[in-house]
N, C-alpha and C. Protein backbone atom coordinates (compact mmCIF):
# COMPACT_ATOMS: atom_id res chain seq x y z
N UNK A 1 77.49 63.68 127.80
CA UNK A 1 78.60 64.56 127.48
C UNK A 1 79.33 64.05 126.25
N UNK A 2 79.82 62.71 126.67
CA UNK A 2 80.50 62.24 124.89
C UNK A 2 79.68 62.64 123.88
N UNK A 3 78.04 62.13 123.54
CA UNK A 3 77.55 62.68 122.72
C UNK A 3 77.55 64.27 121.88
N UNK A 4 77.57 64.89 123.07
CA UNK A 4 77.82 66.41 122.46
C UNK A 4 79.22 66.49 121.67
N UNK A 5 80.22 66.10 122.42
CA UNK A 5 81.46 65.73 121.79
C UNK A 5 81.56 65.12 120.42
N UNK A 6 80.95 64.48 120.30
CA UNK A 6 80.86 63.89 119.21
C UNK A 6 80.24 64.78 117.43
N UNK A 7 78.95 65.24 118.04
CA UNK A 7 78.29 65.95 117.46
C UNK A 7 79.03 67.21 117.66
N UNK A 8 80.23 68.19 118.32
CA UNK A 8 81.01 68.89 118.13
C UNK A 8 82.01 68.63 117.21
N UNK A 9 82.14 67.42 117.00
CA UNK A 9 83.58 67.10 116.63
C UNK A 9 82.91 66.87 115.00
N UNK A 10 82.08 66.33 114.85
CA UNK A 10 81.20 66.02 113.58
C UNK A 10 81.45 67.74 112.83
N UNK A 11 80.58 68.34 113.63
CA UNK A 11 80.23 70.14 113.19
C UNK A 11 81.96 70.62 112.92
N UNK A 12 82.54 70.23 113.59
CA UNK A 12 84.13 70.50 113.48
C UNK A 12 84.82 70.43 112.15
N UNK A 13 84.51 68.87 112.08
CA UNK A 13 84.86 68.12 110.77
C UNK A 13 84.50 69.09 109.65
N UNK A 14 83.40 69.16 109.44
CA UNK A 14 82.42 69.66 107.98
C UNK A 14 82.69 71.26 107.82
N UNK A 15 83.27 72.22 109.03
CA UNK A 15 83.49 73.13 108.96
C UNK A 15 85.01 73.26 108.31
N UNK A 16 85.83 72.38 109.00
CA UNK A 16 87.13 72.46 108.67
C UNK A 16 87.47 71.86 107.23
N UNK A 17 86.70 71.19 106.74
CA UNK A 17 86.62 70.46 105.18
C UNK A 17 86.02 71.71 104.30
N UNK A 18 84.68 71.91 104.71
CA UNK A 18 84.18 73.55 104.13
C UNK A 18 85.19 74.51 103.47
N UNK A 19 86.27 74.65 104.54
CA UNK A 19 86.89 75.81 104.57
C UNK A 19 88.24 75.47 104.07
N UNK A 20 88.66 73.98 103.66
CA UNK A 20 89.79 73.66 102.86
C UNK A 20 90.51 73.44 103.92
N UNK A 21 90.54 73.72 104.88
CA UNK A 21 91.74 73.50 106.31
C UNK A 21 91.85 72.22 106.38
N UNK A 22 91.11 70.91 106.35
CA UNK A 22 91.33 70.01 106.77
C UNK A 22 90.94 68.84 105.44
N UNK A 23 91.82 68.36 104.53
CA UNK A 23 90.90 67.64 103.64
C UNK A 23 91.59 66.49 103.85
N UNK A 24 92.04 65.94 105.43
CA UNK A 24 92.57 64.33 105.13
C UNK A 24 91.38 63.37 105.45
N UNK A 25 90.25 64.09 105.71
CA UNK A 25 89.21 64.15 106.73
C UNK A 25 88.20 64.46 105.29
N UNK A 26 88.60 64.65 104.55
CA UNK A 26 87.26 64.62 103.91
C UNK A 26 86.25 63.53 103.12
N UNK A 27 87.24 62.23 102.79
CA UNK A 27 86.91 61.13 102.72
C UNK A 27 86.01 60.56 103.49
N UNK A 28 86.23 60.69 105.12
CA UNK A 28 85.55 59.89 106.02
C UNK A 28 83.84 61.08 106.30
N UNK A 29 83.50 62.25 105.44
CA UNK A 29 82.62 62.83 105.75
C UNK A 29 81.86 62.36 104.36
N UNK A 30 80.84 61.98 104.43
CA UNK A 30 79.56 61.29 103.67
C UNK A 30 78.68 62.46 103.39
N UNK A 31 78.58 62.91 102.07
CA UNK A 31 77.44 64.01 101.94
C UNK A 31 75.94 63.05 101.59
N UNK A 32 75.34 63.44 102.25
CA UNK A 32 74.12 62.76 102.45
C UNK A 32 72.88 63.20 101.85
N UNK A 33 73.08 64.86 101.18
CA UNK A 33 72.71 66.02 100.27
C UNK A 33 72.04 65.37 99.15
N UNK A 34 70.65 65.81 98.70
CA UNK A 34 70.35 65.21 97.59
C UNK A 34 71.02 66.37 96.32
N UNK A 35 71.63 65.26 95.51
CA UNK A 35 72.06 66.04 94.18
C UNK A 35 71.82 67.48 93.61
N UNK A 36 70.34 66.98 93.29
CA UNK A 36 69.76 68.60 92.76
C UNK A 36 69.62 69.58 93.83
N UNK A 37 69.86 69.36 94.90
CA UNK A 37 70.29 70.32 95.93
C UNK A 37 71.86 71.01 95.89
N UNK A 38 72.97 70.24 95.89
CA UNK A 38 73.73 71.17 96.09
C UNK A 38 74.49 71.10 95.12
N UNK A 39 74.12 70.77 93.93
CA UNK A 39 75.19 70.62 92.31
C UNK A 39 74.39 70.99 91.74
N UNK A 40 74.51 72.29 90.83
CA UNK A 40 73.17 72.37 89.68
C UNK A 40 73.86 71.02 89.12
N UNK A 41 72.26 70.86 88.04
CA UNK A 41 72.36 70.10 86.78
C UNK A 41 73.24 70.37 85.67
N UNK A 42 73.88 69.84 84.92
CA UNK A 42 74.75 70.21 83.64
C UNK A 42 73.48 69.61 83.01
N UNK A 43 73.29 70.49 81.65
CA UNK A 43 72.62 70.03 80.43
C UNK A 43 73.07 68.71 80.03
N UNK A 44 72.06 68.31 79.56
CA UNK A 44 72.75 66.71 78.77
C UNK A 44 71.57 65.62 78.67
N UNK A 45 72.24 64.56 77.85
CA UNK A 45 71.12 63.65 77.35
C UNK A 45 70.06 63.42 78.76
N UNK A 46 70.01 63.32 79.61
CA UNK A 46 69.46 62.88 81.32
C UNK A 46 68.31 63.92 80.96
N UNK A 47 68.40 64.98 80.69
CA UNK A 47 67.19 66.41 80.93
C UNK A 47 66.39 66.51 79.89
N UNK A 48 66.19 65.35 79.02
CA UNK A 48 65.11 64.96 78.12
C UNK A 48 63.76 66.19 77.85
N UNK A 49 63.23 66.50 77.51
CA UNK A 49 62.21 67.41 77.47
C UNK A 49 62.26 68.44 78.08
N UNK A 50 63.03 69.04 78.73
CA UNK A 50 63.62 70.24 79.75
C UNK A 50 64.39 71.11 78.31
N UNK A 51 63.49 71.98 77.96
CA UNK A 51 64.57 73.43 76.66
C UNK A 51 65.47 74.07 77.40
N UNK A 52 66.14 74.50 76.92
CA UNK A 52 67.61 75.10 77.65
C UNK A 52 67.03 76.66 76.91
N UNK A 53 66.68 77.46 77.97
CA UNK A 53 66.99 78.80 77.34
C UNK A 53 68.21 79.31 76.98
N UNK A 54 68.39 79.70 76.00
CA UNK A 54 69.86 80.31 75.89
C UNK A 54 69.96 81.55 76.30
N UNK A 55 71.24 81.89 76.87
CA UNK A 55 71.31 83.40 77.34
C UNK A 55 71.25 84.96 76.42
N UNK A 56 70.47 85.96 77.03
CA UNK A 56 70.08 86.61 76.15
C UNK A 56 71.44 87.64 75.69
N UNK A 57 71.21 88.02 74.82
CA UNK A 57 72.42 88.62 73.72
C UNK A 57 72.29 89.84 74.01
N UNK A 58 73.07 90.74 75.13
CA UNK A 58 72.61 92.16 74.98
C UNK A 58 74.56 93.06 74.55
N UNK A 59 73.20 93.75 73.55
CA UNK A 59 74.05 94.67 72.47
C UNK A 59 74.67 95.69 73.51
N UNK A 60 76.04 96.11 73.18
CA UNK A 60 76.88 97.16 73.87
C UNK A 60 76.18 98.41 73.84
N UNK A 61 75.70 99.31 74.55
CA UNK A 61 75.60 100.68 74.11
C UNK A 61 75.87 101.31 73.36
N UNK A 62 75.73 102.03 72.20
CA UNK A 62 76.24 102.84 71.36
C UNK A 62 76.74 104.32 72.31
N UNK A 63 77.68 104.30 71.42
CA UNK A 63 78.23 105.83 72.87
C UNK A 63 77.98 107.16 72.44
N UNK A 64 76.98 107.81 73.20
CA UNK A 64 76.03 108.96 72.94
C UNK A 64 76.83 110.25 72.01
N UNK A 65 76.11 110.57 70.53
CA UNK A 65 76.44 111.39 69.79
C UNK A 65 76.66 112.45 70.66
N UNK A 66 77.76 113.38 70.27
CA UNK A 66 78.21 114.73 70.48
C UNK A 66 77.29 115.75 69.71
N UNK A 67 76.04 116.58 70.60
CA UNK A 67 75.10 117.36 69.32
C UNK A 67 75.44 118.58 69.86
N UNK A 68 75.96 119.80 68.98
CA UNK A 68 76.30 121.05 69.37
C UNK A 68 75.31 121.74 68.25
N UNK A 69 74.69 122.50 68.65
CA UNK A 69 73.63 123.57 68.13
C UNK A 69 74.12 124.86 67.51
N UNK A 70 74.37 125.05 66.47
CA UNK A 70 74.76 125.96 65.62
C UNK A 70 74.03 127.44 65.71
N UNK A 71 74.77 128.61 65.84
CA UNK A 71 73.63 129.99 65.89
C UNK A 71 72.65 129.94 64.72
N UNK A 72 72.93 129.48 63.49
CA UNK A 72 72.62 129.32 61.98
C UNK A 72 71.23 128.57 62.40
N UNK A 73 71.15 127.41 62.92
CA UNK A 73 70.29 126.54 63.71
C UNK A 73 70.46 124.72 62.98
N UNK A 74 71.77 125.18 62.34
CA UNK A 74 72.55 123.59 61.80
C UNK A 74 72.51 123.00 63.36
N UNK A 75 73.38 121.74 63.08
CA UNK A 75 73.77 120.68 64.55
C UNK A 75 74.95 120.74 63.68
N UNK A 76 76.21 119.97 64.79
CA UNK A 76 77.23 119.80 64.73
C UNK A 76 76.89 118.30 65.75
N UNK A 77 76.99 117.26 64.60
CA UNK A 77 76.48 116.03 64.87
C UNK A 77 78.16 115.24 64.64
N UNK A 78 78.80 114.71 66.24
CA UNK A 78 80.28 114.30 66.21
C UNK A 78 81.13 114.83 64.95
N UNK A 79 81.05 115.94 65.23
CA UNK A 79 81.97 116.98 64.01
C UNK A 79 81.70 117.24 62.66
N UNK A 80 80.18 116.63 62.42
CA UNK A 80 79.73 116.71 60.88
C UNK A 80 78.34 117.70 61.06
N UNK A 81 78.47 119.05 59.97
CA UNK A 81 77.81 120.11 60.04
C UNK A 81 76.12 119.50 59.53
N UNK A 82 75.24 119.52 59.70
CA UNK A 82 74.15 118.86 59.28
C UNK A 82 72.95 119.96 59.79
N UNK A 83 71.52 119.71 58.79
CA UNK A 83 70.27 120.34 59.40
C UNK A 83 69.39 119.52 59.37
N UNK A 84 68.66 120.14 60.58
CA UNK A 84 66.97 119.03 60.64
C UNK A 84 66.57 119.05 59.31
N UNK A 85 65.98 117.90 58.45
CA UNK A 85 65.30 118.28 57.52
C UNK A 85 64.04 119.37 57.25
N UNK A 86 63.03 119.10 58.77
CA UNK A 86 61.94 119.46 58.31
C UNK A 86 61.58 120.82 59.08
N UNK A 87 62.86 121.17 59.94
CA UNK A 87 62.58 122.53 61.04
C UNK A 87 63.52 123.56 60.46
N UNK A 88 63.37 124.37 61.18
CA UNK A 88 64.34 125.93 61.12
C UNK A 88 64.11 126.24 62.38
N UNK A 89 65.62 126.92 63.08
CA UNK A 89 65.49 127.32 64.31
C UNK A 89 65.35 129.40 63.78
N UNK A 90 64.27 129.42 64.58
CA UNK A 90 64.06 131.18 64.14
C UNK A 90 65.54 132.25 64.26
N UNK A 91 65.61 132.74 63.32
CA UNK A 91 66.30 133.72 63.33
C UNK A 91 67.09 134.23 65.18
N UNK A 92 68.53 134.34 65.10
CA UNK A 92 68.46 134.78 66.70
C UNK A 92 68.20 136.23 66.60
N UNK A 93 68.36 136.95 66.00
CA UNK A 93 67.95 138.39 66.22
C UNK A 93 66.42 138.36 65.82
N UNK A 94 65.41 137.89 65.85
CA UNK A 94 64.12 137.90 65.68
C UNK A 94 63.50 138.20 66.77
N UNK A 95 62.93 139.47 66.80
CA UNK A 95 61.64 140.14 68.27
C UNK A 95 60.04 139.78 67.71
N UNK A 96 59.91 139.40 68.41
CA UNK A 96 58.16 138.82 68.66
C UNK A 96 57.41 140.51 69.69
N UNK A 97 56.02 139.82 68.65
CA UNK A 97 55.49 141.12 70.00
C UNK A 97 54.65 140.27 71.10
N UNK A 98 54.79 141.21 72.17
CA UNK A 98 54.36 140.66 73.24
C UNK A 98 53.46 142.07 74.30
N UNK A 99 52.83 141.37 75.36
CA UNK A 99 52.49 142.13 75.66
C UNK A 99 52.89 143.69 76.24
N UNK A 100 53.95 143.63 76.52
CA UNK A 100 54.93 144.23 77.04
C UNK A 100 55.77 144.52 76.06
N UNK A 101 55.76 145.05 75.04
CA UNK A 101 56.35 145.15 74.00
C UNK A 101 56.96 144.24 73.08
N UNK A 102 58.20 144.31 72.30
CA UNK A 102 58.81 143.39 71.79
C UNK A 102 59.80 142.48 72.78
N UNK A 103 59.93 141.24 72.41
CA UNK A 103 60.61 140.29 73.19
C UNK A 103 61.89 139.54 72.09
N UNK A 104 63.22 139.16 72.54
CA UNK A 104 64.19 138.40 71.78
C UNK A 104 63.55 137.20 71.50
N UNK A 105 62.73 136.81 71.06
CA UNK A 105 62.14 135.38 70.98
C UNK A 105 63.29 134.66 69.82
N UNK A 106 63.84 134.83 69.17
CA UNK A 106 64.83 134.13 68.12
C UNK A 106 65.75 134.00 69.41
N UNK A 107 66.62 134.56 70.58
CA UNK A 107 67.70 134.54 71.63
C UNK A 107 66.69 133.97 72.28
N UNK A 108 65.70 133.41 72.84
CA UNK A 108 64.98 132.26 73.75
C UNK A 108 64.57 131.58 73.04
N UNK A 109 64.65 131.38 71.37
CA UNK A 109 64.58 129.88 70.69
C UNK A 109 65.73 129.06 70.95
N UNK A 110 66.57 129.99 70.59
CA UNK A 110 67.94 129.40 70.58
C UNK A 110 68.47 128.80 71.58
N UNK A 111 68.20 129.53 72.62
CA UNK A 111 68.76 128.63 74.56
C UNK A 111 67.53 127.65 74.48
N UNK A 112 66.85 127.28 74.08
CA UNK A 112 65.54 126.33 74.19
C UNK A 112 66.45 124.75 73.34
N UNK A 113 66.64 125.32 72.00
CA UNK A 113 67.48 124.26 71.12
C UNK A 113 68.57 124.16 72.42
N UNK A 114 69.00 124.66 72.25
CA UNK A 114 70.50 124.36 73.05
C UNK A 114 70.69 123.12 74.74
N UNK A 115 68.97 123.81 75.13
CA UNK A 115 68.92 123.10 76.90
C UNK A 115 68.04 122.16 76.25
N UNK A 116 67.46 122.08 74.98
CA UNK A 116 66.83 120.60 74.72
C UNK A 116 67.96 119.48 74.19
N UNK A 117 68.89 119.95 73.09
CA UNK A 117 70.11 119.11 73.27
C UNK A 117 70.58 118.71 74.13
N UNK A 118 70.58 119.16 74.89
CA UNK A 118 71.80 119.23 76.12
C UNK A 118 71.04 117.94 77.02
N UNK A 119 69.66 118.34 77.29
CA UNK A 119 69.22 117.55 78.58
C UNK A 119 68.49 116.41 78.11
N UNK A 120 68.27 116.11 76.82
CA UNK A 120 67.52 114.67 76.32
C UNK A 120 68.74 114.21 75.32
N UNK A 121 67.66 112.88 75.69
CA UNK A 121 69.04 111.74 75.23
C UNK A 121 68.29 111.58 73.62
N UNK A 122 68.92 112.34 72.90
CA UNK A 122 68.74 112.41 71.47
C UNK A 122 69.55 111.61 70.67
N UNK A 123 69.35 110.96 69.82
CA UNK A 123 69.81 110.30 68.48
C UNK A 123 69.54 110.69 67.11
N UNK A 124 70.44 110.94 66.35
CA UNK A 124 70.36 111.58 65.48
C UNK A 124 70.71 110.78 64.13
N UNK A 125 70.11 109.95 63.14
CA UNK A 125 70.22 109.74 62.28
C UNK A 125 70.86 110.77 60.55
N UNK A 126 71.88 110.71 60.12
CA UNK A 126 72.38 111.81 59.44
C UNK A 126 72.77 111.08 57.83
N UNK A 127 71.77 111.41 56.98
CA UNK A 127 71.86 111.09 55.88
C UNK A 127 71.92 112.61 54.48
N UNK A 128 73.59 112.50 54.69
CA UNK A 128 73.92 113.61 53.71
C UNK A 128 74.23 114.89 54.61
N UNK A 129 73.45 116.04 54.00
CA UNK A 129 73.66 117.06 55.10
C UNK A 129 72.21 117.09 55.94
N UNK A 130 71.55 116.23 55.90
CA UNK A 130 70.01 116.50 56.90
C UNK A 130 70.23 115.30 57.69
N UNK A 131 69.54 115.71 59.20
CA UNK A 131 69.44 114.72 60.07
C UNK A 131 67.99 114.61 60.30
N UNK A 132 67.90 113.63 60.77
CA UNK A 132 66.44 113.42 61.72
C UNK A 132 67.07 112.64 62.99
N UNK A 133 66.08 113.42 63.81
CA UNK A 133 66.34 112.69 65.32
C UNK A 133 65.47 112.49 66.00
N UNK A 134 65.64 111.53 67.13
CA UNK A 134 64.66 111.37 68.26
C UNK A 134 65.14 111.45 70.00
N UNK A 135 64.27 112.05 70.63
CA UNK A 135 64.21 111.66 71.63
C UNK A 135 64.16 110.78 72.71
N UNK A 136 63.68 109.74 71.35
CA UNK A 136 63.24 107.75 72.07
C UNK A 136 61.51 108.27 72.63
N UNK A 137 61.17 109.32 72.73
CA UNK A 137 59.34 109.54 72.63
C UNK A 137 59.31 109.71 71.55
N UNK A 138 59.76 110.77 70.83
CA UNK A 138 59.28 111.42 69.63
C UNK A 138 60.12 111.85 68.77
N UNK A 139 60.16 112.44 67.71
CA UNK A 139 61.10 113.27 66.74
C UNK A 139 61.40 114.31 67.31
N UNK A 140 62.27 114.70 67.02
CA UNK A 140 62.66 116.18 67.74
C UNK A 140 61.89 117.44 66.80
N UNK A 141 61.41 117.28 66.03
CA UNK A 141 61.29 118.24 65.04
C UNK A 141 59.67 118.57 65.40
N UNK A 142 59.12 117.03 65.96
CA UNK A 142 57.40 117.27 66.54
C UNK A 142 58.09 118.18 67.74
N UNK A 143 58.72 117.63 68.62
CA UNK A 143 58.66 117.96 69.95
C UNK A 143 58.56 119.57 69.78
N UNK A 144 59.86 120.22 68.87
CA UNK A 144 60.04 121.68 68.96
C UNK A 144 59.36 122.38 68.41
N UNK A 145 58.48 121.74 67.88
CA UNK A 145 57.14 122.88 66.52
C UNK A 145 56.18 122.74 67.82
N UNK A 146 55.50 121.61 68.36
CA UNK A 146 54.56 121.82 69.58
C UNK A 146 55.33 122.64 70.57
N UNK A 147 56.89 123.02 70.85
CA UNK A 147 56.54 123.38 72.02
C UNK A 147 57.08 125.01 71.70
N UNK A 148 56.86 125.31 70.43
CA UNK A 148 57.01 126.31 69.41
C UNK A 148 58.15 127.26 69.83
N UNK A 149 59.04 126.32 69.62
CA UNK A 149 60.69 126.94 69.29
C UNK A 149 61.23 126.70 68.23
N UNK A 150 60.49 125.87 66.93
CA UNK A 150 60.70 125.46 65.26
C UNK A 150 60.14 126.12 64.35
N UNK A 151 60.13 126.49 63.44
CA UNK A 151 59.58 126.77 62.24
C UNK A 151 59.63 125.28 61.41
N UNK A 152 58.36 124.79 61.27
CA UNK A 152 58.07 124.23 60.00
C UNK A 152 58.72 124.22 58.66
N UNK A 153 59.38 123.51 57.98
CA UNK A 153 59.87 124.26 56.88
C UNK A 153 58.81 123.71 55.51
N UNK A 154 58.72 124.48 54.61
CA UNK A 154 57.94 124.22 53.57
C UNK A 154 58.85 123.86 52.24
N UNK A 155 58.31 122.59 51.50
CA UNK A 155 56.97 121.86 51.64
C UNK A 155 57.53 120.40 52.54
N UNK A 156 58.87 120.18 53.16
CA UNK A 156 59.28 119.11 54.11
C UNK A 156 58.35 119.21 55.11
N UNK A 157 57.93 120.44 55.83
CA UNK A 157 57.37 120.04 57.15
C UNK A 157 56.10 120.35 57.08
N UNK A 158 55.12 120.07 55.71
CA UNK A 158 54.04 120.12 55.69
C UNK A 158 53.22 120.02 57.39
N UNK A 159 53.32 118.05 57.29
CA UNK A 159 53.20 117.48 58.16
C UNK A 159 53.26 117.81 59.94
N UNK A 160 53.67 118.80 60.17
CA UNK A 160 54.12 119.74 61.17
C UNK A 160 53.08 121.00 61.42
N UNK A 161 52.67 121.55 60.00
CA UNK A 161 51.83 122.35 60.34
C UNK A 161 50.58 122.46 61.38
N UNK A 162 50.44 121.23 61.57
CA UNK A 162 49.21 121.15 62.61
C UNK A 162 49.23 121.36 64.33
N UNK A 163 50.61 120.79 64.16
CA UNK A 163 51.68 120.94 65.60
C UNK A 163 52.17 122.91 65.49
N UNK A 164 52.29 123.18 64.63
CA UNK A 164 52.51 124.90 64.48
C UNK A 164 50.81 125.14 65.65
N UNK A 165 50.39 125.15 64.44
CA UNK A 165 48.76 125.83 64.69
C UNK A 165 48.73 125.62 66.39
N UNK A 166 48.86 124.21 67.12
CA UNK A 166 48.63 124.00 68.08
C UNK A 166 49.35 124.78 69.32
N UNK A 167 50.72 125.19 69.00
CA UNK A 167 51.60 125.66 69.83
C UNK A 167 51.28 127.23 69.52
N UNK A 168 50.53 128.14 68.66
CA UNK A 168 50.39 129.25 68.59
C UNK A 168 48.88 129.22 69.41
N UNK A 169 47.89 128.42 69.14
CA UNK A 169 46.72 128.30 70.26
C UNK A 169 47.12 128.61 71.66
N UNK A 170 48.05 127.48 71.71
CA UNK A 170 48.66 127.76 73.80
C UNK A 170 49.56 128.48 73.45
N UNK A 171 49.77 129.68 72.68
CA UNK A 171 50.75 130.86 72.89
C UNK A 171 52.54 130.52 73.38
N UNK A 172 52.80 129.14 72.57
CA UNK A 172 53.77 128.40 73.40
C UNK A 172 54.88 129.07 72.50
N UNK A 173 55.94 129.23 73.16
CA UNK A 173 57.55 129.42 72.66
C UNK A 173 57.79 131.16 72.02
N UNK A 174 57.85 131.08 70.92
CA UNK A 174 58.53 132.43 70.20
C UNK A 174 56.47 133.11 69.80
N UNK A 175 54.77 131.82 69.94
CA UNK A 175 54.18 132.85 69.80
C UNK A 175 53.50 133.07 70.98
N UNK A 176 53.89 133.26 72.10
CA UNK A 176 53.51 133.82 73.32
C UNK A 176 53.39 135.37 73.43
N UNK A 177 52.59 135.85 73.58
CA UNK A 177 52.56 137.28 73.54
C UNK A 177 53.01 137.71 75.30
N UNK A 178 53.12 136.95 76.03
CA UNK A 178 53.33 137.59 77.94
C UNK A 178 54.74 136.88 78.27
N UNK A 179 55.55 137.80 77.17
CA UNK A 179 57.27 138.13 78.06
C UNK A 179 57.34 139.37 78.16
C-alpha cells in the first residue's frame, strides 16, 4: 500500500509542477528525459555538419484584378479601359446562321466573355491600352478563339488562326450552325 502511495504522490508531484500549481516542489523532481527528447536543439557551433534550412519566403497574394467586359469587347481592367491585343469580341448585334434559322451569336459571345471573366481566375498584364492575360493554363485569347467566342485579329493574331480553323471544325461558339 505505501508503495502505491508513493508512486501516487510521485504522479502527483509531476502533474502539479506540469501545470505550474506547485513549483516549491520542482527542485526535488529530477527530469531524467534525454535532451533531444524534450528540448529541441538551438542551432549552434555543437551541430557541426547539420545545414540549417532556412524558412521558405512565401510572397503575399496579389489581390485579384477587377475585369469588367465592355459591350465594345474592351476590359475594364481595375478602372483602366484596355483591349486584348490579339482578339475581338464579335459584334453584339451579329446573327449567325444556323440550322434553325438565324441565331444572336454576337449576344451569346458576349455572356460567354462575361461568365469566362467572371468564373476563371484571370490575370491580366496591361501595357498601354492592350492587355494580355491568362488563365494560369493558357492565354485567354487561345482559350476564346478555340472555344470560338474570339475573332482573331489581323495581322496580331496571325498565330490564332489555327485555333479559329479548329473551333469552326467542332462548330464551336458563334460557328455552330444547331441553335
Amino acid at each position: 500500500m505505501r508503495r502505491q502511495l508513493t508512486v501516487s504522490s510521485r504522479a502527483l508531484v509531476v502533474i502539479l509542477v506540469l501545470s505550474g500549481v506547485c513549483t516549491a516542489h520542482a527542485q526535488s523532481v529530477r527530469d531524467v528525459s534525454p535532451p533531444w527528447l524534450t528540448r529541441p536543439q538551438q542551432p549552434g557551433p555543437h551541430m557541426h555538419g547539420i545545414e540549417q534550412t532556412p524558412e521558405p519566403v512565401v510572397a503575399a497574394p496579389s489581390p485579384p484584378q477587377t475585369i469588367r467586359v465592355r459591350t465594345s469587347g474592351e476590359l475594364d481592367i481595375d478602372g483602366k479601359r484596355v483591349r486584348l491585343a490579339t482578339i475581338a469580341l464579335p459584334e453584339r448585334t451579329r446573327l449567325c446562321p444556323g440550322d434553325r434559322g438565324s441565331w444572336a451569336c454576337g449576344a451569346a459571345a458576349y455572356i460567354a466573355w462575361v461568365n469566362f471573366f467572371r468564373g476563371a481566375d484571370v490575370r491580366c498584364q496591361v501595357n498601354g491600352g492592350d492587355a494580355t492575360c491568362s488563365d494560369g493554363e493558357r492565354p485567354v485569347d487561345e482559350a476564346l478563339v478555340l472555344a470560338g467566342w474570339a475573332l482573331p485579329l489581323v495581322p496580331q493574331g496571325e498565330a490564332l488562326r489555327s485555333l479559329e480553323e479548329e473551333a469552326k471544325n467542332r462548330k464551336a461558339g458563334i460557328h455552330g450552325l444547331h441553335r
